[in-house]
Protein backbone atom coordinates (compact mmCIF):
# COMPACT_ATOMS: atom_id res chain seq x y z
CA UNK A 1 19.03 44.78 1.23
CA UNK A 2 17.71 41.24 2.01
CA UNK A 3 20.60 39.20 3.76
CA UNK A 4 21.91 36.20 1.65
CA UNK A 5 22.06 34.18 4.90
CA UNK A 6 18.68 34.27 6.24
CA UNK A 7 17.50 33.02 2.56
CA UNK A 8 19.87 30.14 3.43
CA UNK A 9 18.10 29.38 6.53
CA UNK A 10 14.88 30.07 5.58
CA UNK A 11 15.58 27.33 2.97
CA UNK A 12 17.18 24.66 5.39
CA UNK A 13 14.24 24.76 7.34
CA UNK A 14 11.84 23.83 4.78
CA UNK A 15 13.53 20.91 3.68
CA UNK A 16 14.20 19.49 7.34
CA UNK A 17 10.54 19.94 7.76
CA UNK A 18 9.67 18.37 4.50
CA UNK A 19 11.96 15.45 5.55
CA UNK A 20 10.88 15.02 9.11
CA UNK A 21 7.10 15.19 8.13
CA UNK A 22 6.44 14.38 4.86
CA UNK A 23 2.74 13.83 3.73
CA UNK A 24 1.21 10.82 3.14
CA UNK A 25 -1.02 9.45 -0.02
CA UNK A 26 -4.82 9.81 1.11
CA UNK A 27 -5.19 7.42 -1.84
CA UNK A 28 -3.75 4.22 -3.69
CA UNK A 29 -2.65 3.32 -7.59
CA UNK A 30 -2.71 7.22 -8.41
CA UNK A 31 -1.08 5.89 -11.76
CA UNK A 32 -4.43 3.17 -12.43
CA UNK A 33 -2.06 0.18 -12.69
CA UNK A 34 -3.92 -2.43 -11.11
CA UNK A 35 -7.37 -1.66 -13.05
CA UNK A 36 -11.02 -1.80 -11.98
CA UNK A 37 -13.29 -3.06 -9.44
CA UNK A 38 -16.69 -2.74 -11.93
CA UNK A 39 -20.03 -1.98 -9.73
CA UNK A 40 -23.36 -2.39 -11.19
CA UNK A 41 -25.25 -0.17 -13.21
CA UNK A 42 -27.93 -0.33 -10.67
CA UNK A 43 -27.16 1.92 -6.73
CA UNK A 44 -29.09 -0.90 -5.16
CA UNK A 45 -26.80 -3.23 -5.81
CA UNK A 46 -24.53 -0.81 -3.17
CA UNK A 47 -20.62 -2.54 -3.58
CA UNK A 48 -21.31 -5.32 -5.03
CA UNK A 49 -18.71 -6.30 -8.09
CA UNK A 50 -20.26 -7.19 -11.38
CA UNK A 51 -16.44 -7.77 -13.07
CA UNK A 52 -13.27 -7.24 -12.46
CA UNK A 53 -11.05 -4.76 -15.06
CA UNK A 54 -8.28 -6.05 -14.43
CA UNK A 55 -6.48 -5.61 -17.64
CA UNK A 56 -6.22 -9.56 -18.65
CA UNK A 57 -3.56 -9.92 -15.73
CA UNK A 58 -5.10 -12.38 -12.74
CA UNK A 59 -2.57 -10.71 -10.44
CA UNK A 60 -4.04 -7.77 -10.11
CA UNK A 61 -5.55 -6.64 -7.53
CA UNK A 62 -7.61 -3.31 -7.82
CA UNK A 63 -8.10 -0.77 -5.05
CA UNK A 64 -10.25 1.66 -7.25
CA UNK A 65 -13.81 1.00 -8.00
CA UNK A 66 -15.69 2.04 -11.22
CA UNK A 67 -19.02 3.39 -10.99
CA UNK A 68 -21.43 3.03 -14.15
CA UNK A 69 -25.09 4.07 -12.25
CA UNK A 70 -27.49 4.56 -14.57
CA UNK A 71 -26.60 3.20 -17.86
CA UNK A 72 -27.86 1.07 -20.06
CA UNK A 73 -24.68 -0.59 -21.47
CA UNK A 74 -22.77 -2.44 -19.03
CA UNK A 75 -18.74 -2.58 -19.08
CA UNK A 76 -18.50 -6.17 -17.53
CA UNK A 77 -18.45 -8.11 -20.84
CA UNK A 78 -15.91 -5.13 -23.10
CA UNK A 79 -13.18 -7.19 -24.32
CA UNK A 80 -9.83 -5.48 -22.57
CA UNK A 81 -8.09 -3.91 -25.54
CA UNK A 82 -4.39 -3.27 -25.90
CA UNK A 83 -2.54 -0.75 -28.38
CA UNK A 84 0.93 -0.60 -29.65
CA UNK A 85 1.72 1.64 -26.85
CA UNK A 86 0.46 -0.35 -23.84
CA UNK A 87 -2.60 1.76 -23.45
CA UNK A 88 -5.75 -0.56 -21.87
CA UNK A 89 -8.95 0.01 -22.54
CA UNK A 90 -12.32 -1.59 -22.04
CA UNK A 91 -15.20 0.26 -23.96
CA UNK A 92 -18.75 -0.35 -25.30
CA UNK A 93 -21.90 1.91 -26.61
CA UNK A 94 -22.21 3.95 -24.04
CA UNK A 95 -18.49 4.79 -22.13
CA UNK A 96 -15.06 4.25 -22.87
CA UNK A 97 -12.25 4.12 -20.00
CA UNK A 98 -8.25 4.01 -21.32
CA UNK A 99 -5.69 4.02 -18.57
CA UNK A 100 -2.42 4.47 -20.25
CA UNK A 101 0.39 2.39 -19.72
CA UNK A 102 2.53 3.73 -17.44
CA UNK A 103 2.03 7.54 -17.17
CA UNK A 104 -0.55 8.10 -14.82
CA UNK A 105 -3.20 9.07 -17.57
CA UNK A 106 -7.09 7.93 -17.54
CA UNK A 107 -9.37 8.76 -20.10
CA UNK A 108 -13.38 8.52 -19.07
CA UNK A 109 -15.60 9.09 -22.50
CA UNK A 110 -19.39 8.93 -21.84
CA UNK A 111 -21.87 8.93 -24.35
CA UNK A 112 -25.27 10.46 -23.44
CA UNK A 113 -26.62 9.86 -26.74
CA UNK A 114 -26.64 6.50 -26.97
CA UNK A 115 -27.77 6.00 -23.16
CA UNK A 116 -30.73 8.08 -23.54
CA UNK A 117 -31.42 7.93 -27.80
CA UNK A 118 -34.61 10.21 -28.79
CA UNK A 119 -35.97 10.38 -25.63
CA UNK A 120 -35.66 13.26 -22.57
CA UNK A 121 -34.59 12.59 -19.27
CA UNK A 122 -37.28 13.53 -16.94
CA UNK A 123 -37.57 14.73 -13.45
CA UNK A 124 -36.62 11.74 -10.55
CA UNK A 125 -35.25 9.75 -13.21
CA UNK A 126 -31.53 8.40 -12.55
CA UNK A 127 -28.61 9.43 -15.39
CA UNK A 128 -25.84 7.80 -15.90
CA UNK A 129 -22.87 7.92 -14.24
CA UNK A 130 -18.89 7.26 -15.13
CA UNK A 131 -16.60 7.85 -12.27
CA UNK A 132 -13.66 6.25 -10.55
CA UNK A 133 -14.38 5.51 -6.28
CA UNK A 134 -11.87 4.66 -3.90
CA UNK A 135 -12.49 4.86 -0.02
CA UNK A 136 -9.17 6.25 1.74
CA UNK A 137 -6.18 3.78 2.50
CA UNK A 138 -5.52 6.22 5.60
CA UNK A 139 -8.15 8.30 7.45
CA UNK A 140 -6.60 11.35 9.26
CA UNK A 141 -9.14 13.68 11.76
CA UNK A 142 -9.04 16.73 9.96
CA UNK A 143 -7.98 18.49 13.18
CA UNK A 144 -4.40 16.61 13.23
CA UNK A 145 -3.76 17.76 9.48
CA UNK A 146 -1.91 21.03 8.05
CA UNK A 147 -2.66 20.55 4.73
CA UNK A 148 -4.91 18.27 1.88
CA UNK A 149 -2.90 18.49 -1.66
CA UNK A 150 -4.83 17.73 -4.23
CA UNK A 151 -3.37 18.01 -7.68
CA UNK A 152 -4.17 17.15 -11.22
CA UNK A 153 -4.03 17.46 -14.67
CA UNK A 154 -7.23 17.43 -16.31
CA UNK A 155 -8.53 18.11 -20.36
CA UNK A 156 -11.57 18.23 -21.82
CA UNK A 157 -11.04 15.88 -24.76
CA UNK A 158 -14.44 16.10 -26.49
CA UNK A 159 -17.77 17.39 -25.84
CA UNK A 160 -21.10 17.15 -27.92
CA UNK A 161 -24.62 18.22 -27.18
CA UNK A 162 -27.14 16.17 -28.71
CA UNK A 163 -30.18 18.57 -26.81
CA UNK A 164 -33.30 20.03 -29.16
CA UNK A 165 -33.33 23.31 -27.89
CA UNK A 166 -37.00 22.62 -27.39
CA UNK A 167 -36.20 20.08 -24.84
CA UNK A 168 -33.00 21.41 -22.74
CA UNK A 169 -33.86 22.65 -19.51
CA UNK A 170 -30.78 23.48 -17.48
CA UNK A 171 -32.40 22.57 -14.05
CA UNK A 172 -32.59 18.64 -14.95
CA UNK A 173 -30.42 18.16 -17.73
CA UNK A 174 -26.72 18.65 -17.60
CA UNK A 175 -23.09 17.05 -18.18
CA UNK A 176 -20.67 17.71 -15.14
CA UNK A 177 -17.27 16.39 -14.28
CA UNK A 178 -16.31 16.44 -10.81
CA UNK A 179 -14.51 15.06 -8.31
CA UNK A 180 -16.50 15.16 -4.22
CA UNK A 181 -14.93 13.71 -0.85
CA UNK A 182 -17.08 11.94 1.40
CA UNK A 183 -16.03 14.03 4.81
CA UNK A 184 -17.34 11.84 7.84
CA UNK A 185 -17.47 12.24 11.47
CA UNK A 186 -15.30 9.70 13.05
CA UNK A 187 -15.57 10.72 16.98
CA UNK A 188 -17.62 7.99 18.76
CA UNK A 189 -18.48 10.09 21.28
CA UNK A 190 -20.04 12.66 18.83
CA UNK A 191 -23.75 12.64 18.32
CA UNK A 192 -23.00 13.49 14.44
CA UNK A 193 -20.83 10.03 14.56
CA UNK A 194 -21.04 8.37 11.07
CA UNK A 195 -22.57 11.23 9.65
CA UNK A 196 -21.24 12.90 6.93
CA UNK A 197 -21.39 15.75 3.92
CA UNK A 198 -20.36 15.76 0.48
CA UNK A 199 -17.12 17.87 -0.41
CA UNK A 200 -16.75 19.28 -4.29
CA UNK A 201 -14.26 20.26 -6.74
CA UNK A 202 -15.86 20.80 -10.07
CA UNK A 203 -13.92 21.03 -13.40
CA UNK A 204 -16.52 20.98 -15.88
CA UNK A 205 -19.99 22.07 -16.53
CA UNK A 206 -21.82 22.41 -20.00
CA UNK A 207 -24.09 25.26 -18.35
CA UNK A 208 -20.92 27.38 -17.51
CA UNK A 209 -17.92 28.87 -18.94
CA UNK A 210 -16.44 27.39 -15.25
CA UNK A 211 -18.39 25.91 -12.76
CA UNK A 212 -19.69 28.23 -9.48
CA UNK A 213 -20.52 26.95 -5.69
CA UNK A 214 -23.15 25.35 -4.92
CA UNK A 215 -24.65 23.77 -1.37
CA UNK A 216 -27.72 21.90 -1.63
CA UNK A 217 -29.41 19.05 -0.42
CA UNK A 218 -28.34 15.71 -2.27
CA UNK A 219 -31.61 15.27 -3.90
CA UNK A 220 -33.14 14.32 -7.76
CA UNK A 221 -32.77 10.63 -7.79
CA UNK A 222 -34.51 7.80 -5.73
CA UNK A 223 -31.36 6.59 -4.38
CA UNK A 224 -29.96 10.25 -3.44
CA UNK A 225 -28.31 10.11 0.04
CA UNK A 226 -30.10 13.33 1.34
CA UNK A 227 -26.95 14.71 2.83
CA UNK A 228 -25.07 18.36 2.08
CA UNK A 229 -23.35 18.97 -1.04
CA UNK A 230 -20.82 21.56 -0.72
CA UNK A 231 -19.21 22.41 -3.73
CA UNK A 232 -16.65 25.18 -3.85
CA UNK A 233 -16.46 28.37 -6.97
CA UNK A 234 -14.39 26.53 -9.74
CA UNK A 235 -12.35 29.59 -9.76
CA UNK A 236 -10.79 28.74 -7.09
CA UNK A 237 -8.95 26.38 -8.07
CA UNK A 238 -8.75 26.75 -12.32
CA UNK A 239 -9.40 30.34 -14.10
CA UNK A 240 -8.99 28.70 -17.71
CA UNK A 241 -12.73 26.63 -19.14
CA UNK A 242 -12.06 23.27 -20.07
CA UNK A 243 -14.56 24.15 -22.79
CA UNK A 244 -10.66 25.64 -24.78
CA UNK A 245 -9.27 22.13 -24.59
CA UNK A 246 -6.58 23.07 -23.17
CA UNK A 247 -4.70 20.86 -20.59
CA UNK A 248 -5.64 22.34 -16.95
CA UNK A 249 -2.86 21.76 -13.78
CA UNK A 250 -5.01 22.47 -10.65
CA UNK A 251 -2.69 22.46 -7.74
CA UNK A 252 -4.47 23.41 -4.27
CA UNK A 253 -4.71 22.95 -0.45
CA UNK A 254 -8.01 22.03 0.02
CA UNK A 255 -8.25 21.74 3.84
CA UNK A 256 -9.66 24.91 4.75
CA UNK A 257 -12.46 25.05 1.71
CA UNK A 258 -13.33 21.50 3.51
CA UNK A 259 -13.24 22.69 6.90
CA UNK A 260 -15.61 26.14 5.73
CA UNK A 261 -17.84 23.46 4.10
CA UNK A 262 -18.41 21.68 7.15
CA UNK A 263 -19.58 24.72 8.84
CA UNK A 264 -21.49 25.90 6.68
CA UNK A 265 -23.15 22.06 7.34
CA UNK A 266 -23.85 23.30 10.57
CA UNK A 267 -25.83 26.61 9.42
CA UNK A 268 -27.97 25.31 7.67
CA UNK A 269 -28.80 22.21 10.28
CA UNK A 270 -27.19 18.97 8.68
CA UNK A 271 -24.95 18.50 11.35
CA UNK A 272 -24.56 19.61 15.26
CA UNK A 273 -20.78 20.54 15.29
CA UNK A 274 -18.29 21.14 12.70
CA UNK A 275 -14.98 20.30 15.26
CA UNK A 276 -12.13 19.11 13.02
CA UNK A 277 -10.94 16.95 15.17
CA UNK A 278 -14.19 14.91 14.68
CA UNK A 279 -14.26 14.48 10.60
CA UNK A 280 -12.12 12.92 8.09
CA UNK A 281 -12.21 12.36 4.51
CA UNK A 282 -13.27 8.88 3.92
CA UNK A 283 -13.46 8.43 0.34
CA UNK A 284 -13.20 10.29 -3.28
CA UNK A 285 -14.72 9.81 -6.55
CA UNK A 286 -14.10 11.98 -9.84
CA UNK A 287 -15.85 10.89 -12.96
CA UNK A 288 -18.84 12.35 -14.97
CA UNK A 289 -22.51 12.67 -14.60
CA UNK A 290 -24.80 13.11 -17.27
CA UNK A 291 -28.21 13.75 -16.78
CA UNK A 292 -28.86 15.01 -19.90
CA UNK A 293 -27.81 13.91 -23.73
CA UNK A 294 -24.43 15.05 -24.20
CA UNK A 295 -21.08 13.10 -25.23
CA UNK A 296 -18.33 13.94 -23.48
CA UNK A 297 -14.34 12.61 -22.34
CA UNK A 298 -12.39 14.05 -20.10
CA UNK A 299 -8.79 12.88 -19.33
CA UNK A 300 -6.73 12.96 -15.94
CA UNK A 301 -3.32 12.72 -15.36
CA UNK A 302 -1.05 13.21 -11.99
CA UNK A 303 -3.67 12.41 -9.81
CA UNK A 304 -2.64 13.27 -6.20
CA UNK A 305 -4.28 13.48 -3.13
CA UNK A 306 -1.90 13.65 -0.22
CA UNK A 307 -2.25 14.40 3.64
CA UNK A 308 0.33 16.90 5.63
CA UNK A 309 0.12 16.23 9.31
CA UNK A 310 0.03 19.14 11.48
CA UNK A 311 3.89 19.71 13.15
CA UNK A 312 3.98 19.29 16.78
């Protein structure tokens, strides 16, 4: 029999600890109160701010960036809508974003139909994008940290394929939702300093029931950064396809999938040493790419992204 009394201590324990080192937001405005830092539609215009989202209230002042590479149809003149419930939005031809009022929900709609109309997307051509950037609020070396939560709530609210059969080809045309980590060496006295990889999550992918690994060079654009993607198996952290429309909770430590993707890095030559004491996550985006002609919205809710420091 299983004493009563060690379950009692057991349980003490975990809350002291929880107390006494409590983890710390990676990230700021989880809930998307303070609205939008818009960048250009163009990557060579890097950070620069084409218009602020800042849901008609000059106080505001947002932390998250919204990326709309490759489009034709700009957000920075969309009137900012209200409803009757307090839901914001700001939408025009090509995307849609709705943050709702107060319950931590953000809708991104993309429409690959009207960006692209009749015509293909080719090899080297860009595709539009439609994701939300932030760059961490705290950076933590990897090596100091017990645990990266990352949590969500995430649905698949519509999906279209506009693609003549005749024309698909699953190697250059696509629509994936996503979210990657910029993991960057931060040790000076490293000779990989300021180098980094790019760390996946995928959620969606019109070419699979689920999405599957992948680790490739960041290539297929002009302005690709030529570092390592490493995406992890989609089953590891969700077993049920967006494709059903049903609302997905992903709940998942993601340290040690980061720290396996950074050597890996190493293997195959993108970096000299995978120590994580020497990288940190830097920044996050999640959002949608669509390099081929589909329509799609996808809606988040409970974003969190939180760092557990290692107890000493």
């Amino acid at each position: 029999m299983v004493s009563v009394k060690k379950h009692a201590i057991c349980i003490v324990t975990v809350v002291l600890s929880a107390v006494a080192y409590s983890d710390t937001n990676l990230f700021l405005d989880m809930n998307f109160q303070k609205g939008f830092l818009l960048g250009y539609p163009t990557a060579d215009m890097g950070r620069k701010v084409e218009a602020v989202l800042d849901y008609g209230d000059k106080g505001n002042k947002p932390v998250w960036r919204l990326c709309q590479w490759g489009t034709r149809f700009s957000l920075a003149d969309a009137e900012c809508l209200r409803d009757e419930a307090g839901n914001i939005s700001y939408a025009n031809r090509g995307k849609r974003v709705v943050a709702g009022k107060d319950d931590g929900r953000l809708l991104l709609d993309i429409h690959g139909k009207a960006e692209y109309g009749e015509r293909v997307r080719k090899y080297g051509e860009a595709w539009p994008h439609l994701l939300i950037e932030q760059d961490a609020a705290q950076v933590f070396a990897l090596g100091k940290l017990a645990a990266i939560r990352f949590g969500v709530k995430v649905r698949l609210t519509a999906f279209e394929n506009h693609m003549n059969p005749k024309d698909y080809d699953p190697g250059l045309h696509g629509a994936q939702c996503q979210m990657f980590f910029i993991v960057k060496c931060i040790n000076r006295q490293s000779k990989d300093y300021g180098d980094f990889i790019w760390f996946g999550v995928p959620f969606f992918d019109n070419r699979r029931e689920i999405p599957g690994a992948y680790m490739a060079k960041d290539v297929g654009k002009d302005d690709a950064t030529g570092k390592f993607i490493y995406t992890i198996d989609g089953r590891e952290v969700n077993t049920t396809p967006l494709k059903s429309g049903k609302e997905v909770t992903i709940e998942k430590d993601l340290l040690p999938y980061i720290k396996a993707g950074l050597i890996e890095a190493v293997k195959r030559g993108y970096l000299s040493g995978s120590d994580p004491k020497d990288y940190a996550v830097v920044n996050m985006n999640l959002g949608w790419e669509i390099p081929g002609t589909f329509d799609a919205a996808v809606q988040i809710q409970n974003l969190s992204i939180t760092a557990e420091p290692l107890v000493r």
